[in-house]
C-alpha atoms as a PDB file:
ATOM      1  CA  UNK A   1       7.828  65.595 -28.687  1.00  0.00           C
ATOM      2  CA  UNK A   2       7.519  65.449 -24.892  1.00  0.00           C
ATOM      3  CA  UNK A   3       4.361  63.884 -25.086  1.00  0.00           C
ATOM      4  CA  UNK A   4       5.992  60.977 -27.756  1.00  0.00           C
ATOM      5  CA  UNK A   5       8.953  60.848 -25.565  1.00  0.00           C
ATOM      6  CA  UNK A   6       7.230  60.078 -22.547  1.00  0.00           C
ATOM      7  CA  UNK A   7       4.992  57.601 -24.538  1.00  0.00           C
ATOM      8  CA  UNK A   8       8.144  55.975 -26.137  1.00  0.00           C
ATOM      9  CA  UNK A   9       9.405  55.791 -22.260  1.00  0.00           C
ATOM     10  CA  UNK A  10       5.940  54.428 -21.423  1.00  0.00           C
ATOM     11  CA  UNK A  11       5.983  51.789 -24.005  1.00  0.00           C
ATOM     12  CA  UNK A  12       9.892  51.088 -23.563  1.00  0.00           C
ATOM     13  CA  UNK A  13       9.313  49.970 -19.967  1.00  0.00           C
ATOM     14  CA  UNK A  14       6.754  48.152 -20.841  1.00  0.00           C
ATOM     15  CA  UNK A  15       8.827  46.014 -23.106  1.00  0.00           C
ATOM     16  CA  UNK A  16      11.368  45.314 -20.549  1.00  0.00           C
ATOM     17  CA  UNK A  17       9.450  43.994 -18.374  1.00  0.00           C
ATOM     18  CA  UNK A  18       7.656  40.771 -20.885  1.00  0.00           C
ATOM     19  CA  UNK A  19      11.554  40.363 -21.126  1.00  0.00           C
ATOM     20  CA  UNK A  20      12.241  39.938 -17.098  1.00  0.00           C
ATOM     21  CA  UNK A  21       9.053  37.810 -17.165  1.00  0.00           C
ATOM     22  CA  UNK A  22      10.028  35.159 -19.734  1.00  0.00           C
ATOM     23  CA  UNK A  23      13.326  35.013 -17.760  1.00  0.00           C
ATOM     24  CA  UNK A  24      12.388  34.303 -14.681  1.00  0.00           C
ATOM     25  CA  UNK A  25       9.278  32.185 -16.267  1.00  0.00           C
ATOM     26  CA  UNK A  26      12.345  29.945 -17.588  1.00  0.00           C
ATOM     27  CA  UNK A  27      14.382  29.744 -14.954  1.00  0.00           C
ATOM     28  CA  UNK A  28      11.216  28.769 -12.685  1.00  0.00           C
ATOM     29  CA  UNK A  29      11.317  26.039 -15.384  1.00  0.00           C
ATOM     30  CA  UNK A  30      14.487  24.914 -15.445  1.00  0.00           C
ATOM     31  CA  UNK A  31      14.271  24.272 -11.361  1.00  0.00           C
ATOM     32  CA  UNK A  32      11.225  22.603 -11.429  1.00  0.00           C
ATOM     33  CA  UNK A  33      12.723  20.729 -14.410  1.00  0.00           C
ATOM     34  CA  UNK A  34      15.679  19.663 -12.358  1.00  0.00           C
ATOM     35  CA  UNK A  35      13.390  18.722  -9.410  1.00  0.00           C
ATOM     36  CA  UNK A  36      11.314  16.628 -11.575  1.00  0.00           C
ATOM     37  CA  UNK A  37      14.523  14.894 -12.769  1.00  0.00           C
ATOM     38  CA  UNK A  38      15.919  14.286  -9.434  1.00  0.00           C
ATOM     39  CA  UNK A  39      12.616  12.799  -8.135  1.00  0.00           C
ATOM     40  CA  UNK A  40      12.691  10.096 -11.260  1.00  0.00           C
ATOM     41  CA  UNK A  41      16.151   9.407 -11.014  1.00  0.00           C
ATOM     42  CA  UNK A  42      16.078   8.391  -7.283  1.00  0.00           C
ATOM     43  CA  UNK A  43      12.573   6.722  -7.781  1.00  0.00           C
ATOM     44  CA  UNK A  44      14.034   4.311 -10.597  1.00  0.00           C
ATOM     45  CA  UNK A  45      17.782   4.368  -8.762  1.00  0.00           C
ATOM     46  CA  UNK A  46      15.530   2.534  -6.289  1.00  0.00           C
ATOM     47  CA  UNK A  47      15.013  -0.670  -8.192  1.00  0.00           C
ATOM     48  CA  UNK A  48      15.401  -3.717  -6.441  1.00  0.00           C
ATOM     49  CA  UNK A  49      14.111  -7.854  -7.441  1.00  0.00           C
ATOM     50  CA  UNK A  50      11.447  -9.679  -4.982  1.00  0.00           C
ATOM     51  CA  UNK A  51      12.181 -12.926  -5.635  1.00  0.00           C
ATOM     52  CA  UNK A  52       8.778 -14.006  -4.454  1.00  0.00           C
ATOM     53  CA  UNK A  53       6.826 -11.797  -6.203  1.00  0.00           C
ATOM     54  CA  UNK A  54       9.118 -12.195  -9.331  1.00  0.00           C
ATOM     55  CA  UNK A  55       8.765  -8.055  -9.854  1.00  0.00           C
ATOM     56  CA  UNK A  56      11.371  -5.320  -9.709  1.00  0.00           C
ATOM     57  CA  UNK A  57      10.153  -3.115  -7.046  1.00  0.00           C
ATOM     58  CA  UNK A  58      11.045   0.719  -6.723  1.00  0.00           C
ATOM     59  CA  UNK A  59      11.973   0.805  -2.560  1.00  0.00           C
ATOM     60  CA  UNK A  60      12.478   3.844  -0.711  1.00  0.00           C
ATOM     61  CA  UNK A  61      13.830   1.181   2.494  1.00  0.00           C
ATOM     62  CA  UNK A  62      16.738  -1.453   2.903  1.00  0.00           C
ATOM     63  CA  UNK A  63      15.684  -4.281   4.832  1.00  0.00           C
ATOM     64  CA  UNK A  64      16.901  -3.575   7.897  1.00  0.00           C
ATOM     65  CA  UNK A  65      15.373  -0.066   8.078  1.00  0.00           C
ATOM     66  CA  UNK A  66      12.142  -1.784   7.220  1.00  0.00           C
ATOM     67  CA  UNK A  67      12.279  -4.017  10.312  1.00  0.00           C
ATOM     68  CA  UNK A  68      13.222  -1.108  12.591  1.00  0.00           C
ATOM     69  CA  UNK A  69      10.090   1.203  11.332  1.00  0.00           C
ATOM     70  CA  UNK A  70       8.119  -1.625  12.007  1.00  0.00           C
ATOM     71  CA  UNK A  71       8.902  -2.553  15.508  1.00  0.00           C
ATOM     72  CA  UNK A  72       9.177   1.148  16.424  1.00  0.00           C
ATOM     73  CA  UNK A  73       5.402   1.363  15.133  1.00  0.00           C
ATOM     74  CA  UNK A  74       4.111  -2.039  17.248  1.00  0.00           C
ATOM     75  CA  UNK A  75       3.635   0.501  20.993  1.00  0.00           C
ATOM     76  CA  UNK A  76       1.061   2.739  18.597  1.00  0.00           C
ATOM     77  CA  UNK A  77      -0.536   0.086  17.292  1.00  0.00           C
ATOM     78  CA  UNK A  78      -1.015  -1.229  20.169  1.00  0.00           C
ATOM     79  CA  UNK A  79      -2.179   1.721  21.970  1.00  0.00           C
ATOM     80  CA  UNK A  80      -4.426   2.649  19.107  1.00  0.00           C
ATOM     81  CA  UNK A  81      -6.520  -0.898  18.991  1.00  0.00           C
ATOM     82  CA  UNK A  82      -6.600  -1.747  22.875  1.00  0.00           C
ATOM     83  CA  UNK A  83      -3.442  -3.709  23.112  1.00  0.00           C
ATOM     84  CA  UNK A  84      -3.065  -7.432  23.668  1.00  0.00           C
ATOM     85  CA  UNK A  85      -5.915  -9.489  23.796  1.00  0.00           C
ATOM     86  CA  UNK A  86      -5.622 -10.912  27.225  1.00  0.00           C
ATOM     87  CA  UNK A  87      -6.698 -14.602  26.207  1.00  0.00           C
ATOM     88  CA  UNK A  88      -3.012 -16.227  25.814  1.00  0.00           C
ATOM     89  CA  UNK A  89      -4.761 -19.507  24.366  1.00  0.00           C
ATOM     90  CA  UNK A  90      -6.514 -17.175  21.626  1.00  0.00           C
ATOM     91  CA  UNK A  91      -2.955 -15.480  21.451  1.00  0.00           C
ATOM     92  CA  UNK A  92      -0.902 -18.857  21.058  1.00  0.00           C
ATOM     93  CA  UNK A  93      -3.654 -20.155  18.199  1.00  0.00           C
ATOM     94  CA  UNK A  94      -2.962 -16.970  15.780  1.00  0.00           C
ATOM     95  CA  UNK A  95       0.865 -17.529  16.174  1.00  0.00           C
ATOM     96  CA  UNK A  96       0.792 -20.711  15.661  1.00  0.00           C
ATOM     97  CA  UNK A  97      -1.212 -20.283  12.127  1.00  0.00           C
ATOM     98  CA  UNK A  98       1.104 -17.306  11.373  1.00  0.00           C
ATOM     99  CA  UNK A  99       4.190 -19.336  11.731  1.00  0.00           C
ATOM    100  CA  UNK A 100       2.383 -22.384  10.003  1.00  0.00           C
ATOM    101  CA  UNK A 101       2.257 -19.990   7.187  1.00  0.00           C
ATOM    102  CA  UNK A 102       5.777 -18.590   7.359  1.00  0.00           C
ATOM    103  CA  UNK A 103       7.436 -21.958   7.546  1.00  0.00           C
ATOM    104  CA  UNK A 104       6.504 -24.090   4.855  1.00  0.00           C
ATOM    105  CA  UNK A 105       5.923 -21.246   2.271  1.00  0.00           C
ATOM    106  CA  UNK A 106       8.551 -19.175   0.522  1.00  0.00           C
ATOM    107  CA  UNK A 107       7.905 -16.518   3.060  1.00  0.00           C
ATOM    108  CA  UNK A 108       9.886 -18.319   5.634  1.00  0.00           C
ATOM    109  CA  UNK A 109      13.111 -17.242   3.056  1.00  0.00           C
ATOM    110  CA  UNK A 110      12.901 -13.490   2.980  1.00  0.00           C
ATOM    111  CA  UNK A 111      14.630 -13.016   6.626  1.00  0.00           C
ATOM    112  CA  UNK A 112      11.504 -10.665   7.909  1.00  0.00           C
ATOM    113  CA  UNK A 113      10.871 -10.531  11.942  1.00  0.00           C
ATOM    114  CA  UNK A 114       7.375 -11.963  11.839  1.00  0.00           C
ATOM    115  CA  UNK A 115       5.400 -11.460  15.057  1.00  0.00           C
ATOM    116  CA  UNK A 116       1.472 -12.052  14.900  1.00  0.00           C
ATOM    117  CA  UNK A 117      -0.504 -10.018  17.311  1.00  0.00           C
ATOM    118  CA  UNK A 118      -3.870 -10.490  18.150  1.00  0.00           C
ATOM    119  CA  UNK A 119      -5.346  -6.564  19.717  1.00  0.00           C
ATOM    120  CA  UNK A 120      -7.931  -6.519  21.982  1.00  0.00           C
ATOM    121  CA  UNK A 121     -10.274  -4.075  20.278  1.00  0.00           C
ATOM    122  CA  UNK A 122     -13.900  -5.555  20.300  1.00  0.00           C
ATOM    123  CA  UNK A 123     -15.715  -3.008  17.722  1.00  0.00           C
ATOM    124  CA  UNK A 124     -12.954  -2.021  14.688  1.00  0.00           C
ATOM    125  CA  UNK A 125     -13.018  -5.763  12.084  1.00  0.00           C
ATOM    126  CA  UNK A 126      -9.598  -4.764  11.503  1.00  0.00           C
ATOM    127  CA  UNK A 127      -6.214  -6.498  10.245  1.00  0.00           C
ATOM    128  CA  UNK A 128      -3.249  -4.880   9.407  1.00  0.00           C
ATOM    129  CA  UNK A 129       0.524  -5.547   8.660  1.00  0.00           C
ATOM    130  CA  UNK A 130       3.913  -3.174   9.415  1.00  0.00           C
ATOM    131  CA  UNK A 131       6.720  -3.146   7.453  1.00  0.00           C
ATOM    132  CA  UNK A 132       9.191  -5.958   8.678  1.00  0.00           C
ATOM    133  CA  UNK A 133       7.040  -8.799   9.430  1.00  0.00           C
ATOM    134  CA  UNK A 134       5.028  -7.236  12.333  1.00  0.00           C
ATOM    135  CA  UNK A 135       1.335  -8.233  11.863  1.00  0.00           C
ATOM    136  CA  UNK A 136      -1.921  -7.719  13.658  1.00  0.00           C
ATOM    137  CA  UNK A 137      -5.701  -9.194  13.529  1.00  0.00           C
ATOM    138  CA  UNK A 138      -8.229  -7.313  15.810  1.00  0.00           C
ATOM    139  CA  UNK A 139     -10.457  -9.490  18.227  1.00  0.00           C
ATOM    140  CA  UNK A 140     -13.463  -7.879  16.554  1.00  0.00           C
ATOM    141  CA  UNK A 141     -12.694  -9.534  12.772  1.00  0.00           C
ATOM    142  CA  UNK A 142     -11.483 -12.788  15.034  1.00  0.00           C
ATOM    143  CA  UNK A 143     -14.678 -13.714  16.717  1.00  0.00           C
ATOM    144  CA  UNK A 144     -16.209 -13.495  13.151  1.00  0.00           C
ATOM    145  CA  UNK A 145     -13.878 -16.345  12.089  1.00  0.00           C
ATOM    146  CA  UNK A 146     -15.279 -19.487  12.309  1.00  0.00           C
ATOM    147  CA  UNK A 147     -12.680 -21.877  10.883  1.00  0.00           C
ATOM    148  CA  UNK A 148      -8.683 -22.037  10.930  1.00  0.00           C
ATOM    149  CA  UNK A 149      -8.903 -21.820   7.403  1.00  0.00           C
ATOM    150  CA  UNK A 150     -10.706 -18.528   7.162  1.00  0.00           C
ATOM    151  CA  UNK A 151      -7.731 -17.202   9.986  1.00  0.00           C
ATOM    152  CA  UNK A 152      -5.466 -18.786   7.906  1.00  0.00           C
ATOM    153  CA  UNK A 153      -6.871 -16.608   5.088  1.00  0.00           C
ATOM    154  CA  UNK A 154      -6.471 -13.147   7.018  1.00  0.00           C
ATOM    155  CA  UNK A 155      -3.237 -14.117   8.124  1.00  0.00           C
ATOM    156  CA  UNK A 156      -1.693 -15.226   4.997  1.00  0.00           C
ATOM    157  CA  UNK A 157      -2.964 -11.861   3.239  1.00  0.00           C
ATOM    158  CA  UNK A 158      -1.143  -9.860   5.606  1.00  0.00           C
ATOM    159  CA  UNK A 159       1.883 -11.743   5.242  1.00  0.00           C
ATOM    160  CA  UNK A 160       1.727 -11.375   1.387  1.00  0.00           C
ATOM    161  CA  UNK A 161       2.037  -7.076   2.158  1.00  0.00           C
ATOM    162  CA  UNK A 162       5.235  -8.102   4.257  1.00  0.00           C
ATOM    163  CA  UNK A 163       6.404 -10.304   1.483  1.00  0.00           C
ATOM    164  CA  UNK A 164       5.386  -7.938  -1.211  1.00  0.00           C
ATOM    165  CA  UNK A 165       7.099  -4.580   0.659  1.00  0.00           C
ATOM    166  CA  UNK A 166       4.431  -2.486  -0.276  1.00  0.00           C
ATOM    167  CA  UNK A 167       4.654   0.221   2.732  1.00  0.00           C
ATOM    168  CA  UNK A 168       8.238   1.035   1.325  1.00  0.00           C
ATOM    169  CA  UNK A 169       7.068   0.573  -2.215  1.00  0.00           C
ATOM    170  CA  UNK A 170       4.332   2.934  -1.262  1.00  0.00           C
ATOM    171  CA  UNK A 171       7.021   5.524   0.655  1.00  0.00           C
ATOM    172  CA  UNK A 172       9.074   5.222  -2.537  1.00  0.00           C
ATOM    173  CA  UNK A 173       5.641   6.228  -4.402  1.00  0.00           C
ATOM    174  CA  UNK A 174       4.205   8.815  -2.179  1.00  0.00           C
ATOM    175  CA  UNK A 175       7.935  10.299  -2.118  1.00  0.00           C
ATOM    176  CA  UNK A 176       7.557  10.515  -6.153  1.00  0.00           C
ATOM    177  CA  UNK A 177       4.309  12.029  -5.948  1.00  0.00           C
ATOM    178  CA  UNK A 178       5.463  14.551  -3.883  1.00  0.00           C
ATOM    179  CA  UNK A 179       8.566  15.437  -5.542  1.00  0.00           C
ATOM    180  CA  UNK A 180       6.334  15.184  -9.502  1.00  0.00           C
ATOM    181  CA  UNK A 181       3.905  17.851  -7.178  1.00  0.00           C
ATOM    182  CA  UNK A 182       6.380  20.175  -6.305  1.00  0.00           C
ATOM    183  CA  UNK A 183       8.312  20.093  -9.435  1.00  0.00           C
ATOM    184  CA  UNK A 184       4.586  21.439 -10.505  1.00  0.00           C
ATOM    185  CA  UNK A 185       4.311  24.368  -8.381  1.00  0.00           C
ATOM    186  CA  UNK A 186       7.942  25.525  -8.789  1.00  0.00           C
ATOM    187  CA  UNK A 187       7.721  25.492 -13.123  1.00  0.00           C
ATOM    188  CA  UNK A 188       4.083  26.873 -13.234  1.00  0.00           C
ATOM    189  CA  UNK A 189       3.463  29.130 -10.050  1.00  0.00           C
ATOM    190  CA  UNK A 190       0.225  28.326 -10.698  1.00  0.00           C
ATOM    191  CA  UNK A 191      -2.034  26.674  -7.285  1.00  0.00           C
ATOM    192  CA  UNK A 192      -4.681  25.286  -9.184  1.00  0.00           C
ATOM    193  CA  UNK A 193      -2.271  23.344 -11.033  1.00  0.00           C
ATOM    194  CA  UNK A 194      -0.565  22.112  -8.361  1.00  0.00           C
ATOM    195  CA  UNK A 195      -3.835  20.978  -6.958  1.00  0.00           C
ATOM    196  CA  UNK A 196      -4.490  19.154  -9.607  1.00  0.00           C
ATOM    197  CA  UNK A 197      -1.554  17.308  -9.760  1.00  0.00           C
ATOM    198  CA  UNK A 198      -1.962  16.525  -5.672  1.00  0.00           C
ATOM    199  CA  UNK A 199      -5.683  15.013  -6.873  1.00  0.00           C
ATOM    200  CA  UNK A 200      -4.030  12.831  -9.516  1.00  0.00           C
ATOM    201  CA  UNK A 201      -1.029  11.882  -7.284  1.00  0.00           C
ATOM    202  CA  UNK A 202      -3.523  10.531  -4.706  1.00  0.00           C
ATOM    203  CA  UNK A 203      -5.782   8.541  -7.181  1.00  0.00           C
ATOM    204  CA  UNK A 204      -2.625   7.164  -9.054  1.00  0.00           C
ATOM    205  CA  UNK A 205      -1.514   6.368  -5.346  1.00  0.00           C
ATOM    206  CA  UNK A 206      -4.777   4.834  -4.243  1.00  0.00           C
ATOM    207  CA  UNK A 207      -4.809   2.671  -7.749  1.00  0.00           C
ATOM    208  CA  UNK A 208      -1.519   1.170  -6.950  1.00  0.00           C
ATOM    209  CA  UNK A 209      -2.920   0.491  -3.408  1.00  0.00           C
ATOM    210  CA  UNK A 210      -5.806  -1.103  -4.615  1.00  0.00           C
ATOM    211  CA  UNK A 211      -3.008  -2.920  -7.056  1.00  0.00           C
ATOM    212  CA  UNK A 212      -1.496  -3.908  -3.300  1.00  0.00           C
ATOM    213  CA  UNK A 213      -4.481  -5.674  -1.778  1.00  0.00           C
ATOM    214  CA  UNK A 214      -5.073  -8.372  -4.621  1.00  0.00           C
ATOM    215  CA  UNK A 215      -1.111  -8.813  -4.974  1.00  0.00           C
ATOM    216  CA  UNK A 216      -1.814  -9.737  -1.444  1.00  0.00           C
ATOM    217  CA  UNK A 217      -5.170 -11.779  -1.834  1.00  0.00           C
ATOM    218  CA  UNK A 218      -3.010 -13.703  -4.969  1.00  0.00           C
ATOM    219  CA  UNK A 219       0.120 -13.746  -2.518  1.00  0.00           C
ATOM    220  CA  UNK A 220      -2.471 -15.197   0.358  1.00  0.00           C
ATOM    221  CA  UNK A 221      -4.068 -17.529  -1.902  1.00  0.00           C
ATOM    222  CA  UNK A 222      -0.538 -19.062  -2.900  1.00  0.00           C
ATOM    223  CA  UNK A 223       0.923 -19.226   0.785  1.00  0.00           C
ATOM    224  CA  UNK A 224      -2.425 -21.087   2.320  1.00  0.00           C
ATOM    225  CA  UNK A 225      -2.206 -23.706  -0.267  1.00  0.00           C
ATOM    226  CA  UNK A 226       1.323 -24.219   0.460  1.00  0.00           C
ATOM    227  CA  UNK A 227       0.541 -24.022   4.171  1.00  0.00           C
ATOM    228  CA  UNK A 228      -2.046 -26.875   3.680  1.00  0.00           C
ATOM    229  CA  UNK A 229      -5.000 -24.498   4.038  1.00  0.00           C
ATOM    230  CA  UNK A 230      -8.225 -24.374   1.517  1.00  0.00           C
ATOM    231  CA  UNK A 231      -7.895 -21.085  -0.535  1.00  0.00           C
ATOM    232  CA  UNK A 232     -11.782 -20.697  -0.979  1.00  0.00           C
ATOM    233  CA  UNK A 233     -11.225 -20.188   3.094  1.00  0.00           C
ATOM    234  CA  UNK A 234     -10.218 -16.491   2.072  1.00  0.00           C
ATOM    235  CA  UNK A 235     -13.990 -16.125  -0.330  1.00  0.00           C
ATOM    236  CA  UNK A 236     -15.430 -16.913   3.054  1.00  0.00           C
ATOM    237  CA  UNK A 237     -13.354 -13.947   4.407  1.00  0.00           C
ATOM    238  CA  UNK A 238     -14.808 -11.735   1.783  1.00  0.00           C
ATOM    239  CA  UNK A 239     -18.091 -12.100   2.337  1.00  0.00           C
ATOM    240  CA  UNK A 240     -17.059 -11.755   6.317  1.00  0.00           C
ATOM    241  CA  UNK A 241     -15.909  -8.323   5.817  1.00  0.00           C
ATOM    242  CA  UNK A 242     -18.511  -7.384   3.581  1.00  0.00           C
ATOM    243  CA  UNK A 243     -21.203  -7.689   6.243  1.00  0.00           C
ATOM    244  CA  UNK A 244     -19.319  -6.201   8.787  1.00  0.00           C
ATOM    245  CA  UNK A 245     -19.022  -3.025   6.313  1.00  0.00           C
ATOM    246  CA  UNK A 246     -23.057  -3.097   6.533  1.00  0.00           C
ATOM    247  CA  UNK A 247     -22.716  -2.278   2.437  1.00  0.00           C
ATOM    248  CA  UNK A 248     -21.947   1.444   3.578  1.00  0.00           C
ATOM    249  CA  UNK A 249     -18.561   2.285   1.562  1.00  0.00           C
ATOM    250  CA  UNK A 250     -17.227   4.759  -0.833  1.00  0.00           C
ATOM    251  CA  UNK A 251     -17.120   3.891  -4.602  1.00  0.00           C
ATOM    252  CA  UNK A 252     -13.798   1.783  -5.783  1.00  0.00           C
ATOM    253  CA  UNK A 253     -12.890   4.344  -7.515  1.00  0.00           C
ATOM    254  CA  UNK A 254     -11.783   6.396  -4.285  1.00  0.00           C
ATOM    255  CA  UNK A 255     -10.570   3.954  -2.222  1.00  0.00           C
ATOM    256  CA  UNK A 256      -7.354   2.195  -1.814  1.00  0.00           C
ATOM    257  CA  UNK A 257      -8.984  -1.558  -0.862  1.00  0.00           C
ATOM    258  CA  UNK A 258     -11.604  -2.835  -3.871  1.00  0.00           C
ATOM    259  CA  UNK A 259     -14.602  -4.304  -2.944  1.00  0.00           C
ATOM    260  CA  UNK A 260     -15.031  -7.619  -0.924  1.00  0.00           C
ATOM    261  CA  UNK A 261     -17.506  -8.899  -3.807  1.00  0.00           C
ATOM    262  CA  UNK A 262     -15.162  -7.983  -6.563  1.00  0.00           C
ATOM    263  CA  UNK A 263     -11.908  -9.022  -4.966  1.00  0.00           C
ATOM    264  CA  UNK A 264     -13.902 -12.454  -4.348  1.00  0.00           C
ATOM    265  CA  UNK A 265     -14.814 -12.579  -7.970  1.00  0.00           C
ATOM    266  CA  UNK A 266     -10.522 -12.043  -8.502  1.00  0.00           C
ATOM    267  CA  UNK A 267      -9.914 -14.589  -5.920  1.00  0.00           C
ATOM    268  CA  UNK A 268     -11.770 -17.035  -7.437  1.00  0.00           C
ATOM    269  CA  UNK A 269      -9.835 -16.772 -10.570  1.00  0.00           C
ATOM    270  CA  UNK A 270      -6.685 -17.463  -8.710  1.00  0.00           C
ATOM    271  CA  UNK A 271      -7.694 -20.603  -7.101  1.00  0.00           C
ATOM    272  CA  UNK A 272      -8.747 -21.957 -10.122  1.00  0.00           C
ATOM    273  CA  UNK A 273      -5.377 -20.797 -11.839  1.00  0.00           C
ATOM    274  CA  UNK A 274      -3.550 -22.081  -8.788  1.00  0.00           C
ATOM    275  CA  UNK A 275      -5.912 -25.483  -9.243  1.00  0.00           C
ATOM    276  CA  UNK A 276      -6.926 -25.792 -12.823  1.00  0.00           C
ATOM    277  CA  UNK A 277      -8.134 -29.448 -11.900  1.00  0.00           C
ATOM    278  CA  UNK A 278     -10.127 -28.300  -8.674  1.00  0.00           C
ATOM    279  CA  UNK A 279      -8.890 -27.835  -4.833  1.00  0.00           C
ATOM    280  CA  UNK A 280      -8.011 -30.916  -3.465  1.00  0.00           C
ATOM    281  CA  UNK A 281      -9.957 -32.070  -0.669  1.00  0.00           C
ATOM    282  CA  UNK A 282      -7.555 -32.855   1.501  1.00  0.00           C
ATOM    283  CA  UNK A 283      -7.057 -28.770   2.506  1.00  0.00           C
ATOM    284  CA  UNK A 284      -7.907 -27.715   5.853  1.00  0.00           C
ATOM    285  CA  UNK A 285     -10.490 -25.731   5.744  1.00  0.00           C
END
């Protein structure tokens, strides 16, 4: 009887404890089910129009906080790409084609603070843009322009990320991501999961980045021909960048900018979109 008793003791704590384990199991659930919730319900909360891009946006920025991220972020930039470029001509000829670009296109409406910079870093083919209308063009991608119209190109790309709001579309995103990851980890205790889910935040990330740069190649394409500029300017800019990669790159797959052939390929669809008759001749070029 001892020996059953003890058994029956044995086995009874034994049951208990598939009991504690389902309980905690669902309330690990139930938090990581409220996480998940609160992480879709601010995401879509978010949802604002762009009037220029005619999409609702998810934002994770007002306007204003935008701008301020952006200036904050110019002393970095600088620091990080050799500053200024001390050639005030060179300096005076990329604002002047950034604000040619802001003023007679529908960019010149959405209130940002553009700036154009042009850095004085010789070796990185570089341009970038900050939240807020704060926009930089390396010297090194520069002196491999040869014509306004392929600056004009660059330039008018950049502006379409300013126009667009990607960074705080992509904060608003990565913020999503993050809170989808760890809504994960918190249900399943389980790390290989939750690695998993990182891997497909970061390509469903990188896809809607790649999503970005031809919003901003269509975006660029629009505001040159507005701007009086040839569009086909910007195909000259592809095949710029492609032979300053030197054809060494990772596959599309994994990277948030596509490739300079196929994004000419895309770019080339919106012209003739844009111009179903042809490009008039009268663009600068």
């Amino acid at each position: 009887m001892a020996y059953y008793g003890g058994n029956s003791l044995f086995g009874s704590a034994f049951g208990r404890r598939p009991s504690r384990n389902r309980s905690f199991n669902g309330t690990r659930l139930i938090f990581g089910l409220v996480i998940a919730a609160f992480s879709l319900y601010s995401y879509f909360g978010s949802a604002e129009f762009n009037p220029v891009t005619g999409e609702t946006q998810y934002l994770s920025l007002t306007p204003r906080q935008e701008i301020a991220l952006g200036l904050n972020a110019v002393p970095e930039m600088m620091g990080q790409f050799g500053g200024l470029h001390p050639d005030k001509n060179l300096q005076r000829r990329v604002d002047d084609i950034g604000m040619r670009l802001v003023k007679e296109t529908a960019a010149r409406e959405t209130g940002w603070a553009y700036e154009f910079h042009l850095l004085g870093d010789s070796k990185t083919v570089n341009a970038f843009a900050l939240p807020g209308g704060q926009i930089f063009i390396t010297y090194a991608l520069y002196e491999n322009l040869k014509t306004e119209g392929q600056l004009a190109g660059v330039l008018g790309h950049e502006i379409g990320h300013v126009v667009a709001r990607h960074s705080a579309q992509q904060i608003a995103k990565s913020q999503l991501t993050s809170g989808l990851t760890g809504a994960v980890v918190v249900a399943s205790g389980d790390r290989g999961a939750a690695q998993a889910a990182m891997i497909i935040g970061q390509l469903v990330n990188m896809k809607y980045g790649r999503g970005d740069e031809l919003q901003s190649d269509s975006l660029g394409v629009r505001f040159m021909s507005e701007a009086g500029y040839d569009p086909r300017s910007m195909i000259e800019v592809m095949q710029i960048l492609a032979e300053a990669s030197g054809g060494a790159r990772q596959p599309e797959f994994f990277s948030t900018h596509p490739d300079p052939g196929n994004r000419s390929a895309r770019i080339e669809q919106m012209i003739a979109e844009l111009f179903p008759r042809g490009v008039p001749e009268d663009l600068k070029k």
